[in-house]
N, C-alpha and C. Protein backbone atom coordinates (compact mmCIF):
# COMPACT_ATOMS: atom_id res chain seq x y z
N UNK A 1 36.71 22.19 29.75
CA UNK A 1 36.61 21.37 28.56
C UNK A 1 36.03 19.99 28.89
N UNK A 2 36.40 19.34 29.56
CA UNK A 2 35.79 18.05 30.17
C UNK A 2 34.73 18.28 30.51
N UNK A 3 34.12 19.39 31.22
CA UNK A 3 32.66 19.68 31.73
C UNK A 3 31.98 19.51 30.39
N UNK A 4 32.08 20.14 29.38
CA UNK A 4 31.40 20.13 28.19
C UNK A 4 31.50 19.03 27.56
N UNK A 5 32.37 18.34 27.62
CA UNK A 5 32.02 16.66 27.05
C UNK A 5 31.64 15.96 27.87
N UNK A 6 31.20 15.78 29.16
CA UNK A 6 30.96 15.38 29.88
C UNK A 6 28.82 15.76 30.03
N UNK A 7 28.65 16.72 29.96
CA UNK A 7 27.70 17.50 29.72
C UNK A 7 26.68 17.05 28.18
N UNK A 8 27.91 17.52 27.26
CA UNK A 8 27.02 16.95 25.94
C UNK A 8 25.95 18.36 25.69
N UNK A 9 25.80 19.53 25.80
CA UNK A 9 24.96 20.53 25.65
C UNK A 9 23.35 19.77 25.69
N UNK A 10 23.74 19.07 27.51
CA UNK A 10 22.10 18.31 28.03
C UNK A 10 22.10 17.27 27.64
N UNK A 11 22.83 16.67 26.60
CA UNK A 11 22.30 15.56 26.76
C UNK A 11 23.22 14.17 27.24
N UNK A 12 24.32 15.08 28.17
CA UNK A 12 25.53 13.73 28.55
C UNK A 12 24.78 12.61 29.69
N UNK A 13 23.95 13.44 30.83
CA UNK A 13 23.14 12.24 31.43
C UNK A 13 22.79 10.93 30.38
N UNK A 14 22.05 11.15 29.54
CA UNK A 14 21.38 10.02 28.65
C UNK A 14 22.37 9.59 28.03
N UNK A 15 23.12 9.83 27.44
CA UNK A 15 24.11 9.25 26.78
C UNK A 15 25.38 8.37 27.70
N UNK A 16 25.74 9.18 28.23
CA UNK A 16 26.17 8.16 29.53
C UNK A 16 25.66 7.12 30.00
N UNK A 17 24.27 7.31 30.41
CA UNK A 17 23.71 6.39 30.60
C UNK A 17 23.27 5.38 30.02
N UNK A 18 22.87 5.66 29.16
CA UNK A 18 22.73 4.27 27.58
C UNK A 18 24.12 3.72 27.62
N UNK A 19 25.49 4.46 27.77
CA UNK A 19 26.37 4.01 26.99
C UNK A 19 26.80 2.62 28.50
N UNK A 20 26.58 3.25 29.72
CA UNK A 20 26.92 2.06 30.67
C UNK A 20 26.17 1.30 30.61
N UNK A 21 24.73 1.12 30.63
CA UNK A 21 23.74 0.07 30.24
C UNK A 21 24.38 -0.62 29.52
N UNK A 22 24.64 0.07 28.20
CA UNK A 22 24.78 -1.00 27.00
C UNK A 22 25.93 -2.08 27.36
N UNK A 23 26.95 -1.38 28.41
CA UNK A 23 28.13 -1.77 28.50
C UNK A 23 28.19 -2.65 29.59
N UNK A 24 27.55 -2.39 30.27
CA UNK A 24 27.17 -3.44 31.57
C UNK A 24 26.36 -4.61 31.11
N UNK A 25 25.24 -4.36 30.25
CA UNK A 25 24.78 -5.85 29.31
C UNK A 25 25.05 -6.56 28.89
N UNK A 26 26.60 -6.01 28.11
CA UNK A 26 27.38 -7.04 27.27
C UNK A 26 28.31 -7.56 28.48
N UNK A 27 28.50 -6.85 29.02
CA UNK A 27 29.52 -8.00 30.21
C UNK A 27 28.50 -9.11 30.72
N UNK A 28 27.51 -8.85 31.50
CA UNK A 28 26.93 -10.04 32.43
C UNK A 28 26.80 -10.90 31.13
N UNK A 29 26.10 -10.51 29.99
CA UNK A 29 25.80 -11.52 28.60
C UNK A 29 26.90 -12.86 28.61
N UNK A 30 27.87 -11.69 27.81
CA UNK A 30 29.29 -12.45 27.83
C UNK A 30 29.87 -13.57 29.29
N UNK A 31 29.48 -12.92 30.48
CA UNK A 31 30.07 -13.84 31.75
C UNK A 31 28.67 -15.21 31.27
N UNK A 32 27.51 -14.63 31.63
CA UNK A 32 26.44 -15.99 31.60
C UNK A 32 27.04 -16.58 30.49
N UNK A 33 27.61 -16.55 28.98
CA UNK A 33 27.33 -17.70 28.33
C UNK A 33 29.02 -18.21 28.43
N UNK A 34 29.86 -17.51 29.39
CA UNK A 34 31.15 -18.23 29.35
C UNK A 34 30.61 -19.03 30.31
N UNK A 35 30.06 -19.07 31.43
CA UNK A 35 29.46 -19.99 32.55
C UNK A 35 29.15 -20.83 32.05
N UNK A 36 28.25 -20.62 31.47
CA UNK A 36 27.00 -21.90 30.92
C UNK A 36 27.93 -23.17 29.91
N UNK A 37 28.69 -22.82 29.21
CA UNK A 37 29.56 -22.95 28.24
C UNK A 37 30.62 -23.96 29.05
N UNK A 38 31.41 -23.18 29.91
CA UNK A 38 32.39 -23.83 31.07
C UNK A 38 31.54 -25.21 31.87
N UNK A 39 30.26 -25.27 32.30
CA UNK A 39 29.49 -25.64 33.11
C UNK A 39 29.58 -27.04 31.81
N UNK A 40 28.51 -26.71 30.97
CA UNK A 40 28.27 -27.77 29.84
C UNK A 40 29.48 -28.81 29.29
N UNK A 41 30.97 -28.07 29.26
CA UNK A 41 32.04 -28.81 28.97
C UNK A 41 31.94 -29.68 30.15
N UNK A 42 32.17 -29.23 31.11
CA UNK A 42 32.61 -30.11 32.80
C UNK A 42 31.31 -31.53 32.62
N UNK A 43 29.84 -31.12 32.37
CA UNK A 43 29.15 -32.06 32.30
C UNK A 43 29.52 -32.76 30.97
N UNK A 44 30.45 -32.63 29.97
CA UNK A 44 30.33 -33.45 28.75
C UNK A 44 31.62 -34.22 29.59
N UNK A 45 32.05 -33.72 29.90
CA UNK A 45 33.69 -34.20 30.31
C UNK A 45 33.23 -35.88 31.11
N UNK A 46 32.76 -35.13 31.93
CA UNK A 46 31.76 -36.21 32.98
C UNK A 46 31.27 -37.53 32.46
N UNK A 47 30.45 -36.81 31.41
CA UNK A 47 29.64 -38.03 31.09
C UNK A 47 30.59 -39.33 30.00
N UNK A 48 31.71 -38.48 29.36
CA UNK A 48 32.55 -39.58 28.66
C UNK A 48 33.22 -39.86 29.19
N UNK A 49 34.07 -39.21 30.60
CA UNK A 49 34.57 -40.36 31.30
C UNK A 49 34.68 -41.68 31.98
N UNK A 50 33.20 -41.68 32.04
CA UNK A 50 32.51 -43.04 32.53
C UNK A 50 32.38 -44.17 31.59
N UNK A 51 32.27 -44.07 30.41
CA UNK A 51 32.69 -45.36 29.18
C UNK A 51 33.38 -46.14 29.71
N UNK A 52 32.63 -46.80 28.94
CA UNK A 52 33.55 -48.17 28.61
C UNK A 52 34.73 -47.71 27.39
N UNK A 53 35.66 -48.96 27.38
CA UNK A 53 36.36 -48.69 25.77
C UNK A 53 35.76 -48.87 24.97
N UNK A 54 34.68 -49.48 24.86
CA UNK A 54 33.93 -49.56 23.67
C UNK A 54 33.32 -48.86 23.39
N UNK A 55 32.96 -47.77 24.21
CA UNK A 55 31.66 -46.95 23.99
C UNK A 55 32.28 -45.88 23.33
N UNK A 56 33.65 -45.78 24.08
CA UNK A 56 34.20 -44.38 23.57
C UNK A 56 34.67 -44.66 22.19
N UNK A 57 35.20 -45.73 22.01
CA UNK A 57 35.59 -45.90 20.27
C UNK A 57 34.18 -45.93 19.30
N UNK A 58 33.35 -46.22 19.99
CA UNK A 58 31.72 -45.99 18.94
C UNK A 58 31.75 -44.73 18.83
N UNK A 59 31.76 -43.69 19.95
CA UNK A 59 31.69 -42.27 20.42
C UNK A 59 32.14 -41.54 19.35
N UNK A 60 33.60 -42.04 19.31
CA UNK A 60 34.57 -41.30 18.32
C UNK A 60 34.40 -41.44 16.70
N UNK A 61 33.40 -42.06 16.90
CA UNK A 61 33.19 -42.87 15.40
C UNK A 61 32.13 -41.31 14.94
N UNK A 62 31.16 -41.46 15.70
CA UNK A 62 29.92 -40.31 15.18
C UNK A 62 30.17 -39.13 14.96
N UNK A 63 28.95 -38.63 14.04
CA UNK A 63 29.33 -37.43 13.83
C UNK A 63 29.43 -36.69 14.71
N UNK A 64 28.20 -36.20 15.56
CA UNK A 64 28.45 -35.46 16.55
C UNK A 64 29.31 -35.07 17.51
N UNK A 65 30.00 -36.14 18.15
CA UNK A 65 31.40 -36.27 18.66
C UNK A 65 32.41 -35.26 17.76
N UNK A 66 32.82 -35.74 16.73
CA UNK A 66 33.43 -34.42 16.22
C UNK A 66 33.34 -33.48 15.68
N UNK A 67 31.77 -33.12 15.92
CA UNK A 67 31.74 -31.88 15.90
C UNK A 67 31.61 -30.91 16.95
N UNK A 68 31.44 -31.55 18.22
CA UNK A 68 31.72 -30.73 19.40
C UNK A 68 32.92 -31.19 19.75
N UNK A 69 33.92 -31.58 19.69
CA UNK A 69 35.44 -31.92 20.15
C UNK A 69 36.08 -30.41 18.96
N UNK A 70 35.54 -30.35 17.47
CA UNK A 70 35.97 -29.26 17.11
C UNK A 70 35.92 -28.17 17.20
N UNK A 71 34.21 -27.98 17.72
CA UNK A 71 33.93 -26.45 18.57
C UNK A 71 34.19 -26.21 19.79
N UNK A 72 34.63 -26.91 20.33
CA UNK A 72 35.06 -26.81 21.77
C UNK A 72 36.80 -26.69 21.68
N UNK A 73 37.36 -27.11 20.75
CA UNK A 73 38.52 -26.90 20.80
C UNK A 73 39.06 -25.77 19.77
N UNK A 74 38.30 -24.94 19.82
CA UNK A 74 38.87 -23.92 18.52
C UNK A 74 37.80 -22.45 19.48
N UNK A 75 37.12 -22.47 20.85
CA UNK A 75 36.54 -21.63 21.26
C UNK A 75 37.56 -21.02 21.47
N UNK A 76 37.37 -19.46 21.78
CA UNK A 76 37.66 -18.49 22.23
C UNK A 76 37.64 -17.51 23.22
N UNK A 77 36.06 -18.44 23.69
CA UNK A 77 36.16 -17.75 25.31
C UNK A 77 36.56 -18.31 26.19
């Protein structure tokens, strides 16, 4: 019984095979943009630690500031 699902009547090679492709794609995908993602926080982290107090209370003022303090704090990966 396993031989035959395994098999697929010829066509379990290809299908198998598409199905690890597909499945092996979405992993490295998923690892590169948790990297890149992880990497980009550490350099934001970086760069506002170096302020002044003043800079960071201007910082906090803009829009942009909170809108990556909100997507960064509500991620999921």
């Amino acid at each position: 019984m396993i031989k035959e699902i395994v098999l697929m009547n010829g066509y379990g090679i290809y299908v198998l095979s598409a199905f690890s492709f597909t499945l092996i794609s979405f992993a490295v995908l998923y690892l590169t943009i948790k990297f890149q993602l992880v990497r980009e926080q550490i350099k934001f982290n970086r760069k506002f630690a170096n302020l002044t107090s003043e800079k960071i209370e201007s910082a906090k003022k803009q829009k942009l500031y909170r809108e990556i303090i909100i997507n960064t704090s509500t991620s999921k990966i």
